[in-house]
Structure formats: structure tokens, C-alpha cells
Protein backbone atom coordinates (compact mmCIF):
# COMPACT_ATOMS: atom_id res chain seq x y z
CA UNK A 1 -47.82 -172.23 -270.12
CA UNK A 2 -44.44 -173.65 -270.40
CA UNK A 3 -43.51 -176.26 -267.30
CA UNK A 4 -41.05 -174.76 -264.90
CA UNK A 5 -37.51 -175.28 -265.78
CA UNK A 6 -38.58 -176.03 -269.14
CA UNK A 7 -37.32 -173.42 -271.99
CA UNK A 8 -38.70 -170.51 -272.44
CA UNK A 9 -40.96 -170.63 -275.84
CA UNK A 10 -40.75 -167.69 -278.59
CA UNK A 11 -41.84 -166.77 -281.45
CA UNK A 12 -39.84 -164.89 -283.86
CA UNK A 13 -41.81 -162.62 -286.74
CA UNK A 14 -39.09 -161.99 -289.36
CA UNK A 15 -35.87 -163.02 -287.52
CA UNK A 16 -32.53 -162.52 -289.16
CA UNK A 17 -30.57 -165.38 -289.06
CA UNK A 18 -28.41 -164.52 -286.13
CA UNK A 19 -31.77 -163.56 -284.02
CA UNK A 20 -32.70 -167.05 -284.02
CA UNK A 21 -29.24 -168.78 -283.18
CA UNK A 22 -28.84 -165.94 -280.19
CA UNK A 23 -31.75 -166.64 -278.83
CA UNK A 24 -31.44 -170.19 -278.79
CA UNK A 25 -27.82 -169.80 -277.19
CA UNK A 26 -29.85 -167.98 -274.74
CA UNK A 27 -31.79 -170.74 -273.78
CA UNK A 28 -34.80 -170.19 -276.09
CA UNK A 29 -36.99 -172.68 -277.92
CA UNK A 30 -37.70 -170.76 -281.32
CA UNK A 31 -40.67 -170.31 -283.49
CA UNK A 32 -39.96 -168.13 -286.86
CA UNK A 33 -42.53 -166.67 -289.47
CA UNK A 34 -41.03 -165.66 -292.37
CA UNK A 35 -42.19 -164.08 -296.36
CA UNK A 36 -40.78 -166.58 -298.81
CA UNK A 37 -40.73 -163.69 -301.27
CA UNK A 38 -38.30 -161.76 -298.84
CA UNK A 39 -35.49 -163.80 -298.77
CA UNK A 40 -33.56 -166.63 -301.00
CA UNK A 41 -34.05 -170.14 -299.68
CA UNK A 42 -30.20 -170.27 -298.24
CA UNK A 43 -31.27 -167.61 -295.85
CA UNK A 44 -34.37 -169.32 -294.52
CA UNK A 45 -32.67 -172.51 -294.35
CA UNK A 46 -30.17 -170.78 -292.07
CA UNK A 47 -33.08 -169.19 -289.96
CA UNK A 48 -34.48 -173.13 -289.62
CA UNK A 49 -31.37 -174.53 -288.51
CA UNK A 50 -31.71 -172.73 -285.16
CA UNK A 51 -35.61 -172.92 -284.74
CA UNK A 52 -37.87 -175.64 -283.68
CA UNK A 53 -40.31 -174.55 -286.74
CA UNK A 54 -40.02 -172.00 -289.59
CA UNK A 55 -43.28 -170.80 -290.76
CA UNK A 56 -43.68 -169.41 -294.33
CA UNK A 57 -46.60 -166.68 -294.66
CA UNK A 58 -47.38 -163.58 -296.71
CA UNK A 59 -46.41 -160.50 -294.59
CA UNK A 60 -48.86 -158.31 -296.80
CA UNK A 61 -51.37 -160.45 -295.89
CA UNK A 62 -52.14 -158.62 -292.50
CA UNK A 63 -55.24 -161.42 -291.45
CA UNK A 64 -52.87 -164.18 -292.06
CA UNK A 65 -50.48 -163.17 -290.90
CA UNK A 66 -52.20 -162.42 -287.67
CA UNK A 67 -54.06 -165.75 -287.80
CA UNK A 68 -50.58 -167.52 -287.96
CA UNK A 69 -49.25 -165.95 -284.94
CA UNK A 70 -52.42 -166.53 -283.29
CA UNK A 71 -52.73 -170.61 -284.27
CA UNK A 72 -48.85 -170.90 -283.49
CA UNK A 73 -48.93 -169.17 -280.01
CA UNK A 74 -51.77 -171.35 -278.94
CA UNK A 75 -50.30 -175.25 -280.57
CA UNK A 76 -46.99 -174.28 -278.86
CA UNK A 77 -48.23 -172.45 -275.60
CA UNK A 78 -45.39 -170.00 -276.56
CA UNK A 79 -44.11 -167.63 -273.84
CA UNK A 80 -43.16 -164.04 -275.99
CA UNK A 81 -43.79 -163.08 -279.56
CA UNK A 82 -40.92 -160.54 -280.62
CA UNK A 83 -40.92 -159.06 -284.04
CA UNK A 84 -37.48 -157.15 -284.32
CA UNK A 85 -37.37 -157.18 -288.15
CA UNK A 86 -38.36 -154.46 -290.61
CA UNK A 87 -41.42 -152.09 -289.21
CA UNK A 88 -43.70 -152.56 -292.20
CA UNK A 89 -45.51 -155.84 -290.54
CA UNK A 90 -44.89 -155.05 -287.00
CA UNK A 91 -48.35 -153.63 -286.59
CA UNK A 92 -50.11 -156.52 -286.95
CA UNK A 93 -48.03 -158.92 -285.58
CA UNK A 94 -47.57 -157.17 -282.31
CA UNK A 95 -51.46 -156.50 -282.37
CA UNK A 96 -52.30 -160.03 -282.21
CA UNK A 97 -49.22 -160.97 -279.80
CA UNK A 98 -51.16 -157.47 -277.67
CA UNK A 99 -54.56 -159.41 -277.95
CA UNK A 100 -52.79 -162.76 -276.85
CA UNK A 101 -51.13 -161.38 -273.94
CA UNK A 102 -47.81 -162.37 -275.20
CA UNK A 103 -46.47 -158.97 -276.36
CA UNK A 104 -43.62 -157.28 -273.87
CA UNK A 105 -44.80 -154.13 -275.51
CA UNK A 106 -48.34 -152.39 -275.67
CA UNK A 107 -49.13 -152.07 -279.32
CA UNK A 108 -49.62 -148.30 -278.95
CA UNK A 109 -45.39 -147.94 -277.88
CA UNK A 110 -44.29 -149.84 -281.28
CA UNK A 111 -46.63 -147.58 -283.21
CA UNK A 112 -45.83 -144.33 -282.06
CA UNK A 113 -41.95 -145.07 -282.36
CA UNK A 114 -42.18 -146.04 -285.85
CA UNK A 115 -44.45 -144.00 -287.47
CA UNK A 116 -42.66 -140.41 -287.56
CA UNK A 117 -46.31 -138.38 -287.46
CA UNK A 118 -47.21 -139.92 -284.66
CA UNK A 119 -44.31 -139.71 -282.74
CA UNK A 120 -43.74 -135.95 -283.81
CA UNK A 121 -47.13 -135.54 -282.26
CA UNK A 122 -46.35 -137.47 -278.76
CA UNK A 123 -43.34 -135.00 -278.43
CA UNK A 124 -45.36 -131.58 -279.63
CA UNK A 125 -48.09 -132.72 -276.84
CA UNK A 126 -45.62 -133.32 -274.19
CA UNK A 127 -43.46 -130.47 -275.29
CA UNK A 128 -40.45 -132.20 -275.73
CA UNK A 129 -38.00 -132.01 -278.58
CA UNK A 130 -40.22 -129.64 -279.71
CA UNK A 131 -39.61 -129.79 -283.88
CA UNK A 132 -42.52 -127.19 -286.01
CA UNK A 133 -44.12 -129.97 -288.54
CA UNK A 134 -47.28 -131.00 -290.10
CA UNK A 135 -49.08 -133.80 -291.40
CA UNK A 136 -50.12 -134.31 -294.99
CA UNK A 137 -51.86 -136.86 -296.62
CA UNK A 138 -51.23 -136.33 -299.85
CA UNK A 139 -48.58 -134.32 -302.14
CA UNK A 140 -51.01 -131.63 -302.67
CA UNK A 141 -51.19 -131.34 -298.95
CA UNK A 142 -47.60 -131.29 -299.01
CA UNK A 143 -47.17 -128.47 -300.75
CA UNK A 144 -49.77 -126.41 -298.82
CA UNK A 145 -48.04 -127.16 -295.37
CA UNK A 146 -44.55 -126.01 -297.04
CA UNK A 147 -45.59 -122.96 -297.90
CA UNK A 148 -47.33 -122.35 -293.57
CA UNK A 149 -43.99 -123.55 -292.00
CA UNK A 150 -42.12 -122.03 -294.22
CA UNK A 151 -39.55 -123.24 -296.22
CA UNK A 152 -37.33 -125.04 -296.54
CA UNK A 153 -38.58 -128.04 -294.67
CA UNK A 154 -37.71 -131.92 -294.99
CA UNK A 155 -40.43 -133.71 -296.22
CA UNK A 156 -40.73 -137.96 -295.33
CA UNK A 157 -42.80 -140.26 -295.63
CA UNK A 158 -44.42 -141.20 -292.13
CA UNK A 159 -43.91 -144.68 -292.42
CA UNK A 160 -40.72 -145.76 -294.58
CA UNK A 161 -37.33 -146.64 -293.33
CA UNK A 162 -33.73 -145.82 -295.01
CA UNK A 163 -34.02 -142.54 -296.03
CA UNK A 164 -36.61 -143.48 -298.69
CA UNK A 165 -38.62 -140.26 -300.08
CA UNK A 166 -36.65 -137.79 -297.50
CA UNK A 167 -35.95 -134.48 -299.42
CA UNK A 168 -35.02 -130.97 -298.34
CA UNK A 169 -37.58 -128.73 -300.32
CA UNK A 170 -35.98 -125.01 -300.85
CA UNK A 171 -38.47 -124.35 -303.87
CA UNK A 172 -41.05 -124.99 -305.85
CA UNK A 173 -38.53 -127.18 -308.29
CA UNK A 174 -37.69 -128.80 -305.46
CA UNK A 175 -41.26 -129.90 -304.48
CA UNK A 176 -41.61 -130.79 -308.18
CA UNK A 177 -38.96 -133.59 -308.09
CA UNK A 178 -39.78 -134.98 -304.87
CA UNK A 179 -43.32 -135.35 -306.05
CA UNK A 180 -42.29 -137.32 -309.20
CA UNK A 181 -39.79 -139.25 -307.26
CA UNK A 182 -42.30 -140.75 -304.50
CA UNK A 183 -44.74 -141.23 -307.03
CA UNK A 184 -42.76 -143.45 -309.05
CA UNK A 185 -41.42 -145.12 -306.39
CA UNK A 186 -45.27 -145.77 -304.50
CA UNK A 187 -44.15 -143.96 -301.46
CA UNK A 188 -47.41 -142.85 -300.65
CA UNK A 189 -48.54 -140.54 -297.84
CA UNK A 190 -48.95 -139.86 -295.19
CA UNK A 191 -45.91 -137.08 -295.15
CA UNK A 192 -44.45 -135.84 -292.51
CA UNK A 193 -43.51 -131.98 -292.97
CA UNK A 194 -40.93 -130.34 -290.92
CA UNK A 195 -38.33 -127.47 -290.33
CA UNK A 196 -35.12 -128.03 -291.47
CA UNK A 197 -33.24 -129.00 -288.38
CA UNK A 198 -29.20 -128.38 -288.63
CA UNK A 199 -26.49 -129.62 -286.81
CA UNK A 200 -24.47 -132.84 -286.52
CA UNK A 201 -26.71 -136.01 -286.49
CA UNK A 202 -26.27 -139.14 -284.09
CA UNK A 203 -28.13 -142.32 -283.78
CA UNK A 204 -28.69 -143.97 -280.12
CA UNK A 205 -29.09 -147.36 -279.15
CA UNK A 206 -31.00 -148.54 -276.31
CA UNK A 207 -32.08 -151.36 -274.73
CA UNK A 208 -35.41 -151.34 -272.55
CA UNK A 209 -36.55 -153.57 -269.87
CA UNK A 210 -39.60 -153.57 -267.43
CA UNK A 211 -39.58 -149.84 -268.91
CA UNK A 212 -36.18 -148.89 -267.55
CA UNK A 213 -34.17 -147.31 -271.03
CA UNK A 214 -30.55 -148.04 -271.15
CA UNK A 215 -28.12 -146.43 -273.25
CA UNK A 216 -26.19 -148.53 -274.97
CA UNK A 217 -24.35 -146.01 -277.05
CA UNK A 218 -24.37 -143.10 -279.61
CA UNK A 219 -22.77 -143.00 -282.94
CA UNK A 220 -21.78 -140.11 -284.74
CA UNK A 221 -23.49 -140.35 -288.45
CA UNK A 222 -22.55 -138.76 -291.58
CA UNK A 223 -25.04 -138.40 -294.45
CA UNK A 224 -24.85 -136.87 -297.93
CA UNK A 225 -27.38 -134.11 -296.98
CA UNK A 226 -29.41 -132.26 -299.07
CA UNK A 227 -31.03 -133.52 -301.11
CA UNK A 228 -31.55 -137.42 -300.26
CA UNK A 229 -29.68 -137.39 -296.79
CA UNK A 230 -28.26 -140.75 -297.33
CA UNK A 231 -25.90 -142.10 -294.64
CA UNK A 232 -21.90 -141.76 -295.87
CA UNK A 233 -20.69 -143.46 -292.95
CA UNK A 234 -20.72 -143.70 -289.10
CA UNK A 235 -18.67 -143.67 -285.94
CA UNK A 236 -19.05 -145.28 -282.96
CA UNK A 237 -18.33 -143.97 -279.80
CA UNK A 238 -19.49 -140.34 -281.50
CA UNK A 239 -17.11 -138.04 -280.01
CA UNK A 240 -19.51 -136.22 -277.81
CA UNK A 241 -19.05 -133.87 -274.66
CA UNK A 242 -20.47 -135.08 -271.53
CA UNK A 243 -23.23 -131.85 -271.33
CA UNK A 244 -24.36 -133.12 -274.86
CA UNK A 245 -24.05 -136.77 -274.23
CA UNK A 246 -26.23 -136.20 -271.12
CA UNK A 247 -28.84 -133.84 -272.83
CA UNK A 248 -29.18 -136.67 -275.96
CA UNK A 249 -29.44 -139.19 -273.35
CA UNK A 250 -32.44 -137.19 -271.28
CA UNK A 251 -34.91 -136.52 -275.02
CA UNK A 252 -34.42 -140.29 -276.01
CA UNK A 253 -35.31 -141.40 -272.69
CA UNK A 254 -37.85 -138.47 -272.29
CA UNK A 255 -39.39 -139.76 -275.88
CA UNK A 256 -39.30 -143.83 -274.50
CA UNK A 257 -41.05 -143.14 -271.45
CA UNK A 258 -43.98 -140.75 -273.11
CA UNK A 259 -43.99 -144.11 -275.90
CA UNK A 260 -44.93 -146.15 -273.03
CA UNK A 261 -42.22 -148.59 -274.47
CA UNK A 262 -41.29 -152.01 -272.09
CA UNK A 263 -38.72 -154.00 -273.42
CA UNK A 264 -36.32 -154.41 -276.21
CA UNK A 265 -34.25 -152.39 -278.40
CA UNK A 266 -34.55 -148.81 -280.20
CA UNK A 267 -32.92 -146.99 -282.44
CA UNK A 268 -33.68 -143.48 -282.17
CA UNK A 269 -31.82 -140.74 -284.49
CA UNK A 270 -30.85 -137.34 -283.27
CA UNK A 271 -29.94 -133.73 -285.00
CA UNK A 272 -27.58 -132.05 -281.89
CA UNK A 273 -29.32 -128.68 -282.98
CA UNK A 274 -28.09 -124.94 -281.51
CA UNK A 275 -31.41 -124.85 -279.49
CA UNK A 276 -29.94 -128.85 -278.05
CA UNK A 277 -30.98 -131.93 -279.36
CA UNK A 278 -34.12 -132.80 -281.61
CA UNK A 279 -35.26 -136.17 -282.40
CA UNK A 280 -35.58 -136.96 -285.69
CA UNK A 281 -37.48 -140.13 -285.71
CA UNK A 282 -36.95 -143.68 -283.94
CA UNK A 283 -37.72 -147.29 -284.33
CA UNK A 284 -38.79 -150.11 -281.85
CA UNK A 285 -35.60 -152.24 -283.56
CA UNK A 286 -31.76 -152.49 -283.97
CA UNK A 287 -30.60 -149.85 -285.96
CA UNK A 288 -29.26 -150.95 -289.45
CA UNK A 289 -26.22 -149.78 -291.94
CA UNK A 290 -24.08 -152.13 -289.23
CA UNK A 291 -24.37 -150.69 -285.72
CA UNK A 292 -24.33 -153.71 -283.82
CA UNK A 293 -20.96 -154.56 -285.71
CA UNK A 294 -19.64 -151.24 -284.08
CA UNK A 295 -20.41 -151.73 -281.21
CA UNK A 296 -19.20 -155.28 -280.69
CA UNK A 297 -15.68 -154.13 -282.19
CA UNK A 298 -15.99 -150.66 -279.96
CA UNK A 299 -17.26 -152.24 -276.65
CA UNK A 300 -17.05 -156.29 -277.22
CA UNK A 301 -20.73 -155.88 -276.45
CA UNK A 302 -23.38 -158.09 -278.00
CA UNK A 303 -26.39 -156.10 -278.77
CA UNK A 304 -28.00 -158.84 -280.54
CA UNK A 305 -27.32 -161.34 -278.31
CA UNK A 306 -28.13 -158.61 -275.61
CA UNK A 307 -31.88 -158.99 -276.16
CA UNK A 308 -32.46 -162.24 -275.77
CA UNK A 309 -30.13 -162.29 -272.72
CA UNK A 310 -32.00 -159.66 -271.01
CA UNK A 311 -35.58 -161.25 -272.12
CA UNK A 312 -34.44 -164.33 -269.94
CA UNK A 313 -33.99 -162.03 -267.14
CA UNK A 314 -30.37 -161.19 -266.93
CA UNK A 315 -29.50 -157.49 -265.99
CA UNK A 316 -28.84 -154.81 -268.82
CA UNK A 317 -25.32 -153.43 -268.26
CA UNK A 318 -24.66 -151.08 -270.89
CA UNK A 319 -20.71 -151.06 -272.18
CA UNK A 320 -17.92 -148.51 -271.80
CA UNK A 321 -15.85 -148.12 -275.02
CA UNK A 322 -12.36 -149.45 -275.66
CA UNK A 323 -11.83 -148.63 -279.37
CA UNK A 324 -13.43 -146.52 -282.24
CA UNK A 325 -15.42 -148.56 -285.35
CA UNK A 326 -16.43 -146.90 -288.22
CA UNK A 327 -18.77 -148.18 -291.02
CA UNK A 328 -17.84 -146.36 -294.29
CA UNK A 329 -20.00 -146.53 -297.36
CA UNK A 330 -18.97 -147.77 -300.89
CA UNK A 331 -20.57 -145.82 -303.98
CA UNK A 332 -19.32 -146.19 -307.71
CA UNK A 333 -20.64 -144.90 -310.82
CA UNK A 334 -24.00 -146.35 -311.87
CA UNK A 335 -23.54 -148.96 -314.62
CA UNK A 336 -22.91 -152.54 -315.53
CA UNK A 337 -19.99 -153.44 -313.54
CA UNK A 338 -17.70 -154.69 -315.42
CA UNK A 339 -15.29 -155.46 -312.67
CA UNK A 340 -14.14 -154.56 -308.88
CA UNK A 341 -10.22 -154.66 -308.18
CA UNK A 342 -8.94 -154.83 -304.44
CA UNK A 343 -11.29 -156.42 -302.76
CA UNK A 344 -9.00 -159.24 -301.70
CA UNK A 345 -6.14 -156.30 -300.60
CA UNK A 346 -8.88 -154.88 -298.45
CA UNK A 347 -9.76 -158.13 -296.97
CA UNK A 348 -6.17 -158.52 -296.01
CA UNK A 349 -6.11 -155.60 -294.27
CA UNK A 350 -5.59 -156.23 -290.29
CA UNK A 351 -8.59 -153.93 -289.01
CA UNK A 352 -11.00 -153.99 -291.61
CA UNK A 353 -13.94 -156.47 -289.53
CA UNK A 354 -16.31 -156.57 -292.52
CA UNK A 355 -16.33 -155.63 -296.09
CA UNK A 356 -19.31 -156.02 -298.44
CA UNK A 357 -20.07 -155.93 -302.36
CA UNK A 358 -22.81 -157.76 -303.26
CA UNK A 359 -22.21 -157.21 -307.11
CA UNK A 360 -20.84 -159.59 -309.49
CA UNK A 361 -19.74 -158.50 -313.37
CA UNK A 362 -22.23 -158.16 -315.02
CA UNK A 363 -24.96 -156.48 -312.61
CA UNK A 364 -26.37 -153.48 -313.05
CA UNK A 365 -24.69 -150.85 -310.14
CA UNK A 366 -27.58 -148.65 -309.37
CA UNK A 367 -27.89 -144.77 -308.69
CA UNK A 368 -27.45 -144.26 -304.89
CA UNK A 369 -30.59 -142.16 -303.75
CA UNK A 370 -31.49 -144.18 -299.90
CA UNK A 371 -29.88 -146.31 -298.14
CA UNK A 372 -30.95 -149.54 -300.46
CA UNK A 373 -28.73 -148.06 -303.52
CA UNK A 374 -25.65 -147.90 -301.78
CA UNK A 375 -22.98 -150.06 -303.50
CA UNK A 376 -21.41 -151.57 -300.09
CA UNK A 377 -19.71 -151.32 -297.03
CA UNK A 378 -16.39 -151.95 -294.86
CA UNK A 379 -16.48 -151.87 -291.15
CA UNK A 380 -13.50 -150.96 -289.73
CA UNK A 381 -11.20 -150.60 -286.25
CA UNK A 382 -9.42 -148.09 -284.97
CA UNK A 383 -8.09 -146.11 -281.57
CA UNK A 384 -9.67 -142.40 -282.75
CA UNK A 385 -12.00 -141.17 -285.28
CA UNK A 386 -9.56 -139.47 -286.88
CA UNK A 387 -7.69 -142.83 -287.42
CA UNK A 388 -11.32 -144.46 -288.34
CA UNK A 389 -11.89 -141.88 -291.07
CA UNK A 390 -8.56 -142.15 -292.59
CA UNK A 391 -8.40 -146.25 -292.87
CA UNK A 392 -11.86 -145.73 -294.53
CA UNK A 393 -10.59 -143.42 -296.99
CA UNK A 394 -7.48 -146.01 -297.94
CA UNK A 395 -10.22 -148.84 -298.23
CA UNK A 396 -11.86 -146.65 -300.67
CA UNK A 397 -9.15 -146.11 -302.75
CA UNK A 398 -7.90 -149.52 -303.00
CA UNK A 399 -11.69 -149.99 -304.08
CA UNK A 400 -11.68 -149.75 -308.05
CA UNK A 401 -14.94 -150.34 -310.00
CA UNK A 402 -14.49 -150.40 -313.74
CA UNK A 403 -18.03 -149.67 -315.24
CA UNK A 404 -19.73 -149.26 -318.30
CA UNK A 405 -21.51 -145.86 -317.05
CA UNK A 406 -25.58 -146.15 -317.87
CA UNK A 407 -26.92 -144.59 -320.88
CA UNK A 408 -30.22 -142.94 -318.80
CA UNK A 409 -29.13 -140.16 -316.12
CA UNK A 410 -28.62 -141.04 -312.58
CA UNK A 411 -31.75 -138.90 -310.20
CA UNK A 412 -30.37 -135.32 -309.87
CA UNK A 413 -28.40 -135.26 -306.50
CA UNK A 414 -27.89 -138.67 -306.62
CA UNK A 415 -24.33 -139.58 -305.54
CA UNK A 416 -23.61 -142.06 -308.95
């Protein structure tokens, strides 16, 4: 193993950029795998600068994969493997860091957390967050537990992330288009099929260690609902009671603790129903859509950073809110963009902390149906949500996207 007082070794499966140069401001000697085909060379020349080694593989690849981590963990007598990327290759890679005795997690916790059937199971056995649902492997079995539950349910996908191939079904129309939709898109089973929960939604953040779950905060989401329940915008701190921040607290821990989950973050989303708080599904990861960013410009706490801090031994102390952040969502027609005006006003503006477009004239804006279609984002600062929501709403209009609308229809409910 490493010599005392020498730095601790890791390895890194699909670090983003700031991972890496967090961890190494932590004290950390790096070790990153990355897929080439995931990212443009600028970004994995950014992941090298802070890393001993970057190691190219094919993530689809599950043997290689596995026989990279394995060859790497053994040259470099490396300490911890942490994958804290997307979930699609978690499963193997924290397999093989299991089998190596360098995972902080049992495989079994990171599995049950991200696949939605599974964990819906864990909770039904446990009776916790007790949510009526069914498995299916295939659209036709889809359609047969619709009918037992009854409708309308939400149908997902047990194993895909940002809101791809969610769909309230209300009829048989409804089933019909959801079926054509995954189909094209290769969003294949199994499905998750569940009552429609109502109420406000909230995400939770946690950080875990030696199996002790910390809260590090809830934010209050905001989706399009029926029928692609793609996220509008958030708020962070979610302006909760303290009865409903401690029950939400209590069913993520509740869920953690059945997981068997030891160390590291989760993101764990939450419908605050009339009968209290359901889980809607969670993963062993950050969340996305910018949560960190709100919390640093809430709390001044670094999430990110908080990992690698707390992996070196360092107490978890979870924040207490000074301000309100929002994240707010940027959607245009779908078309060739001809151009964007007021992106530089928006920049200007004195508590905006982030603003992104990633189109140029000329690209094709696409119909927003997840969370990969959106158009952009601005992150914002504030002292109330009220204030949050209304500095999103100028960014927005100072926003103006002049496109050349698309000839073919956008996907009925679709926001473009």
C-alpha cells in the first residue's frame, strides 16, 4: 500500500474536470479512466493536467473496462477507486474496485440506488416510502401493469438518467406515444411502473461517510410535468417547514441506510405527497442541472470539493444557508438558430453566477423533451425565492433567439 505520509492514491472512473483538480487540492495523487468518444480532446486534456495518468478506454466495453481498473490499481498500489460520473458504467467499475477491496461502497448500495426497480423494491420490502409500482420488461408488459395499478401511472425506464423515457400515461394514446418514443430513442426496458405521485418535488443532497448520511441540503425543483416532466428550474434552500424538512430528511436517510451505502455523495429526488414524502428515485452521485453551483452561492459550501475532503478523513459539517440560488432553464423554439441577442447584458448582470448557451448560428436548436434538449441555463443569486424567480424571469426576457422554426413537428408536449 501507499508508504505512510505519502499521498493518498486514487483512481478516478469518469472524473469531470473539477473532480480531478479537487481532489488533488485535497492531497490526492490521481488516476483517471476516461471514453475518448465521450468528450472533445480540450476536456480530457483538462482532466490530465491535474492527474498523474489519464487512461483512455471504451466504457461499453464492460471486461475492459474492468481489466483497466484492475491492471491500474495493482501498477500503482492505489488506495480508493471512486466513480462519481454518469451511472451507466458504474456497475462494473465499482464491481472490480468491490473484488479489489478498494471500493468505499459494497457494489450492492450503488446498484440499488441507481436502478429505480430495484430501489422501489428495497423500500416496498422494508415498507418505507411505500409507492404501488411494478416491473416490466418490455412495452407489452407495460401496458399490462397499467391497466392492474390503474391508471394513470408514470412509466421510466429503470436505468436512465434526465428524465429520459418518463411519461404520465392517462390512456391508451398515451401508452401509444410513449411506446414509439422509447423505441426510437433505444430506451429499452426494464420499466418501472408506478402511481402517479402529486405534490411539490425536491431533490436532496447528501454526503455519506463510514455510513453516517448527512444532509447537505434540499432544493425545491420545478418541472414541466405531464407529459415529459422535464426540470424548469430549481431553488436552493427549498422553502420547506421544519415538520417536512425533518420527515424528507428521515425517508432519504431511512432509504441510505436499507442501501447499505458507506461513503460519498447522493442525490435522491422527492415528491412531498399528502400521505408525506415519497422517493422518487436516487443516485450514488452529485446531482446535475447545477446543484453544486447552488449550493456554493447559497451556503459557500463546496460539495465537490467536499468529497474528497471528507475521503481524506476530515469531518462532514453540513452548511446553514445565507442566500437563495436559483438555476432557471433556457428553451427557444426548435430551429436553426439564426442568432441569440443579450447574452452579453445578462452576463453583466451583478447576480447572475453562470449563464450557458452552447449554440452558435447556425446549429440546429432541438425540441426540449429531457433534460439533454434543454437550450441552456443561468444560475442566479438572490435573498428570497421570490426575488430568485423574478431575476430569472428578466434573464429570460433579455434572452432573444431569432430562429428559422424546423419544418418537421417538435414531439407532442414538447416545450419547443
Amino acid at each position: 500500500m501507499t508508504p505512510t505520509g505519502a499521498p493518498r492514491r486514487l483512481l478516478m472512473v469518469m472524473p469531470y474536470s473539477q473532480f480531478v483538480r479537487k481532489a488533488a487540492e485535497a492531497g490526492f495523487e490521481i488516476w483517471a479512466i476516461w471514453d475518448p468518444t465521450l468528450r472533445e480532446q480540450e476536456y480530457l486534456d483538462e482532466v490530465a493536467e491535474h492527474a498523474r495518468e489519464l487512461l483512455l478506454t471504451d466504457f461499453s466495453d464492460e471486461t475492459g473496462l474492468r481489466a483497466l481498473i484492475a491492471e491500474t490499481v495493482r501498477t500503482h498500489d492505489i488506495d480508493t477507486v471512486l466513480h462519481l460520473g454518469a451511472e451507466e458504467s458504474m456497475p462494473p467499475a465499482v464491481a472490480e474496485a468491490e473484488a479489489l477491496g478498494v471500493s468505499p461502497n459494497p457494489a450492492s448500495a450503488v446498484t440499488v440506488l441507481n436502478d429505480k426497480a430495484a430501489m422501489r423494491a428495497l423500500l416496498a420490502e422494508h415498507g418505507l416510502s411505500v409507492v404501488r409500482a411494478e416491473s416490466a420488461g418490455t412495452v407489452e408488459e407495460v401496458a399490462a401493469a397499467a391497466d392492474r395499478l390503474p391508471l394513470p401511472v408514470v412509466v421510466k425506464p429503470a436505468r436512465a438518467s434526465g428524465s429520459r423515457g418518463v411519461a404520465l400515461i392517462r390512456d391508451a394514446a398515451d401508452l401509444e406515444e410513449w411506446t414509439d418514443r422509447v423505441t426510437e430513442a433505444g430506451l429499452a426496458g426494464p420499466y418501472l411502473v408506478e402511481e402517479y405521485l402529486q405534490g411539490p418535488e425536491f431533490s436532496v443532497e447528501t454526503l455519506s461517510a463510514d455510513g453516517v448520511h448527512h444532509v447537505i441540503g434540499i432544493t425545491a425543483k420545478h418541472t414541466t410535468g405531464a407529459p415529459f416532466f422535464v426540470e424548469t428550474s430549481h431553488v436552493h434552500p427549498a422553502p420547506l417547514g421544519q415538520n417536512e424538512r425533518t420527515a424528507i430528511h428521515a425517508v432519504v436517510i431511512g432509504l441510505l441506510d436499507l442501501a447499505g451505502y458507506r461513503f460519498g455523495p447522493a442525490h435522491t429526488e422527492v415528491i412531498l405527497t399528502p400521505r408525506g414524502p415519497r422517493i422518487v428515485e436516487s443516485q450514488a452521485r452529485l446531482g446535475g442541472d447545477r446543484i453544486p453551483l447552488l449550493i456554493e452561492t447559497a451556503s459557500d459550501y463546496d460539495i465537490e470539493a467536499a468529497i474528497f475532503h471528507t475521503l481524506a478523513g476530515d469531518p462532514v459539517e453540513p452548511p446553514t444557508p445565507r442566500h437563495t440560488a436559483s438555476v432557471g432553464f433556457l428553451f427557444f423554439p426548435a430551429g436553426r438558430l439564426e442568432s441569440l441577442e443579450g447574452l452579453d447584458a445578462v452576463s453583466a448582470l451583478p447576480y447572475v453566477q453562470a449563464v450557458h448557451f452552447p449554440f452558435s448560428a447556425g446549429d440546429e436548436l432541438p425540441p426540449t423533451t429531457n433534460s439533454f434538449t434543454r437550450h441552456g441555463y443561468v444560475v442566479v443569486d438572490a435573498e428570497s425565492p421570490a426575488e430568485a424567480a423574478d431575476r430569472v424571469a428578466r434573464v429570460r426576457g433579455l434572452l432573444r433567439a431569432n430562429v428559422r422554426e424546423a419544418v418537421l413537428a417538435a414531439p407532442k408536449g414538447s416545450l419547443s
